[in-house]
Protein backbone atom coordinates (compact mmCIF):
# COMPACT_ATOMS: atom_id res chain seq x y z
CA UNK A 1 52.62 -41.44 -10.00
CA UNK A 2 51.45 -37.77 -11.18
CA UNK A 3 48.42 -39.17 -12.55
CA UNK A 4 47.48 -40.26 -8.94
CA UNK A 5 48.28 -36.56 -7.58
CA UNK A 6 46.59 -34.88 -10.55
CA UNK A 7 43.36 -36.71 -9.58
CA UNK A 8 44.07 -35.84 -5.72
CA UNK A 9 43.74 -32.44 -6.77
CA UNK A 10 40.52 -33.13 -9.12
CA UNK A 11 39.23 -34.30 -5.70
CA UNK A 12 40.64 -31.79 -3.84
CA UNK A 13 38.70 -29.12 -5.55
CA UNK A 14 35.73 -31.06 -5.62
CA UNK A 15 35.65 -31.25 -1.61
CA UNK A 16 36.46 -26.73 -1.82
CA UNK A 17 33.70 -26.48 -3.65
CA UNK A 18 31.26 -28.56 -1.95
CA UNK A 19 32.85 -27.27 1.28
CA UNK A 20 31.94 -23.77 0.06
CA UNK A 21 28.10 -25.08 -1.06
CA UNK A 22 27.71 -25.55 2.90
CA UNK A 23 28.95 -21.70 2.92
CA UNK A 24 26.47 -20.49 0.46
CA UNK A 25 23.75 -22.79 2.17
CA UNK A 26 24.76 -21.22 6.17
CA UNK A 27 24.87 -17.94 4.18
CA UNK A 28 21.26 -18.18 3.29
CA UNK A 29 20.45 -19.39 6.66
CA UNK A 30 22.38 -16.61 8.70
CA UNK A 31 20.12 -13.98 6.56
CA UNK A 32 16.95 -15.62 7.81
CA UNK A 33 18.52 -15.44 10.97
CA UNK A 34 19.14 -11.90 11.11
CA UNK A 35 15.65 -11.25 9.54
CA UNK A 36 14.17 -12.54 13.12
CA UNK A 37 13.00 -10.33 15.79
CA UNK A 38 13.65 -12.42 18.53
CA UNK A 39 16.84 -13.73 17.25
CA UNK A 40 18.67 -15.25 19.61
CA UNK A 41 22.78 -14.32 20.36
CA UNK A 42 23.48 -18.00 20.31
CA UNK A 43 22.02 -19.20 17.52
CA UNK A 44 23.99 -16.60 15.65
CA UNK A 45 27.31 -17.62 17.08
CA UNK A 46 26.86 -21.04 16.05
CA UNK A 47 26.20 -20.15 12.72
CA UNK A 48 29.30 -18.45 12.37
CA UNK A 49 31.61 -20.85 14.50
CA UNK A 50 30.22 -23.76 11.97
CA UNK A 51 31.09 -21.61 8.97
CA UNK A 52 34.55 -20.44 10.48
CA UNK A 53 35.28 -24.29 10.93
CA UNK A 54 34.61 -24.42 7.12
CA UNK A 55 36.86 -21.71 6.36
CA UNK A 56 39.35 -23.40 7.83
CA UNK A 57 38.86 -26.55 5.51
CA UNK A 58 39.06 -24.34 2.18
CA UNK A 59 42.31 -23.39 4.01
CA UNK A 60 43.71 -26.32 4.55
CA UNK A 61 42.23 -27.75 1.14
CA UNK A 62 43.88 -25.19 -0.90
CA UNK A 63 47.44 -25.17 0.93
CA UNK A 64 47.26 -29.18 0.14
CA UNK A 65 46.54 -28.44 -3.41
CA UNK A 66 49.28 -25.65 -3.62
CA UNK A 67 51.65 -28.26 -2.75
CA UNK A 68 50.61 -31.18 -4.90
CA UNK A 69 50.56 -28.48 -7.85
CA UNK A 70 54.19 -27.45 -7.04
CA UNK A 71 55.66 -31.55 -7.25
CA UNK A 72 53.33 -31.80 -10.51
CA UNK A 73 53.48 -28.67 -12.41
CA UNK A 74 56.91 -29.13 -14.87
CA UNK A 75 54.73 -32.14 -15.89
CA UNK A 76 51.40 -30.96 -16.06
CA UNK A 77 53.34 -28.12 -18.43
CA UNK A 78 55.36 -30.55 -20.63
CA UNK A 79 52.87 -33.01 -21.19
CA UNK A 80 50.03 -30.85 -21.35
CA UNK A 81 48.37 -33.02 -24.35
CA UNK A 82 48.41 -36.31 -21.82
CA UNK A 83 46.45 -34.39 -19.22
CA UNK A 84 43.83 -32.61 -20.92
CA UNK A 85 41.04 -33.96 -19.81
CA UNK A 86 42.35 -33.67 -16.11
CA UNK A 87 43.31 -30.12 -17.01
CA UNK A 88 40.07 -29.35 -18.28
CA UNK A 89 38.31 -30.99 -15.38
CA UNK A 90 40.58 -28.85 -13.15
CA UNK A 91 39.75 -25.73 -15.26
CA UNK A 92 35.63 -26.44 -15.15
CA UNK A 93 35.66 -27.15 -10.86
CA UNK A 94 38.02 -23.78 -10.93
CA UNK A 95 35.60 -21.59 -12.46
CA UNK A 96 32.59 -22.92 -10.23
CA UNK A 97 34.92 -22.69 -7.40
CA UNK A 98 35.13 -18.98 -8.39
CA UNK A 99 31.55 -18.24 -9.15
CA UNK A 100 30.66 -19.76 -5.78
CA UNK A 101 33.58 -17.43 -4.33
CA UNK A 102 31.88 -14.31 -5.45
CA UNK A 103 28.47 -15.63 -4.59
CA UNK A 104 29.37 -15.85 -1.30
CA UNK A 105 31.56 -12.42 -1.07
CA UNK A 106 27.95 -11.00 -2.05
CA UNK A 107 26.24 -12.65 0.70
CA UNK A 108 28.41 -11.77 3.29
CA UNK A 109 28.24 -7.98 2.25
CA UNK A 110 24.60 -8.25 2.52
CA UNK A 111 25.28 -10.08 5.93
CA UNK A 112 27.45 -7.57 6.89
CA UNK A 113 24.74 -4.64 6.76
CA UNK A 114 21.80 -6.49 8.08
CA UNK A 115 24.11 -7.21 11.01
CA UNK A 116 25.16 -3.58 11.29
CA UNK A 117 21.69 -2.63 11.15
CA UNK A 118 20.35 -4.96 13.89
CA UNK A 119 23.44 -4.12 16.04
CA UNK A 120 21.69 -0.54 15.91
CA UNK A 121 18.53 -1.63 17.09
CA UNK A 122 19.64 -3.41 19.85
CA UNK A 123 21.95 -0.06 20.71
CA UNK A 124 18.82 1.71 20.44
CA UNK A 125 16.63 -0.83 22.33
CA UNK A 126 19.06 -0.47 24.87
CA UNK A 127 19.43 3.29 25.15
CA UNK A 128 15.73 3.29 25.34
CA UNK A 129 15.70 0.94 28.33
CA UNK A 130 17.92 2.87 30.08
CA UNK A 131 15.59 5.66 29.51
CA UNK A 132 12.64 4.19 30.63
CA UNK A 133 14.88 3.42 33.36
CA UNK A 134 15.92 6.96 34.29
CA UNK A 135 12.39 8.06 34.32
CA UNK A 136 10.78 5.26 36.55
CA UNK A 137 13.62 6.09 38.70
CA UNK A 138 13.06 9.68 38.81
CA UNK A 139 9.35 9.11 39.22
CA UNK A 140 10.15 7.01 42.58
CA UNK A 141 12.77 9.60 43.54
CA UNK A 142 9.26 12.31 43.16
CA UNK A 143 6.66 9.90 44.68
CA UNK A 144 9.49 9.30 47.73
CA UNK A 145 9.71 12.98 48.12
CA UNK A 146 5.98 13.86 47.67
CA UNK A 147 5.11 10.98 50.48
CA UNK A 148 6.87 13.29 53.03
CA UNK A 149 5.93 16.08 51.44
CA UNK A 150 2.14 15.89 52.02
CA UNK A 151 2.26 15.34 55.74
CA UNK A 152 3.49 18.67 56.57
CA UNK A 153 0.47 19.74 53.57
CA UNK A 154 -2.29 18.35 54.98
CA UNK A 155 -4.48 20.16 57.54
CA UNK A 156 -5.34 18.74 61.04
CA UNK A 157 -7.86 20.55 61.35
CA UNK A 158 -11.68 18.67 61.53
């Protein structure tokens, strides 16, 4: 009976770590993303919805592990020499598992400042539109002005 929960949680690190492949991979995509001029809002959001939903697997991957480990662990311990080469399995997907971990703690730092940066564009973008905004507005305002202006201006006379 352990040996069939031991390799349920071979497999369930196997799944975490391809589960955090897809993560790496939508990492690398969301920085092309956010390298594009026109990117769109939406295709931004969907990025990050698909990569929350995979968040939520590692979640629920490692709570089922936790609790396999707990109902195995006084036997993984005491017959440690009977297990080895599911310990060492474990051990080998658990150091990937932690190399892709900090791979993807780099990308999302990286992430994090292009998307500050572009979120400063756009502010500026913006503040610039409303400029251009204020002055085509206040050129109106003088054109509107000038129009009645220039009949009291201009001479009768011939």
């Amino acid at each position: 009976m352990e040996t069939n929960y031991v390799q349920i949680m071979i497999e369930s690190l196997e799944k975490k770590k391809a589960v955090l492949s897809q993560i790496v991979d939508l990492n690398r995509q969301q920085n092309i993303l956010l390298q594009d001029l026109n990117l769109q809002p939406e295709e931004f959001e969907k990025n990050m919805d698909y990569k929350a939903n995979l968040v939520e697997q590692i979640s629920l991957l490692d709570s089922g592990f936790e609790k396999l480990y707990e109902k195995v662990r006084t036997e993984l311990q005491n017959n440690r020499a009977d297990y080895q080469d599911e310990i060492a399995k474990m051990q080998s997907l658990i150091r990937d598992i932690s190399a892709q971990t900090n791979m993807i703690q780099t990308q999302e730092q990286r992430s994090k400042q292009q998307v500050e940066q572009k979120f400063a564009d756009v502010r500026k973008q913006v503040r610039g539109v409303r400029s251009s905004q204020k002055v085509v507005q206040q050129y109106y305002q003088n054109m509107l002005h000038q129009k009645n202006a220039d009949s009291s201006v201009i001479d009768n006379k011939k």
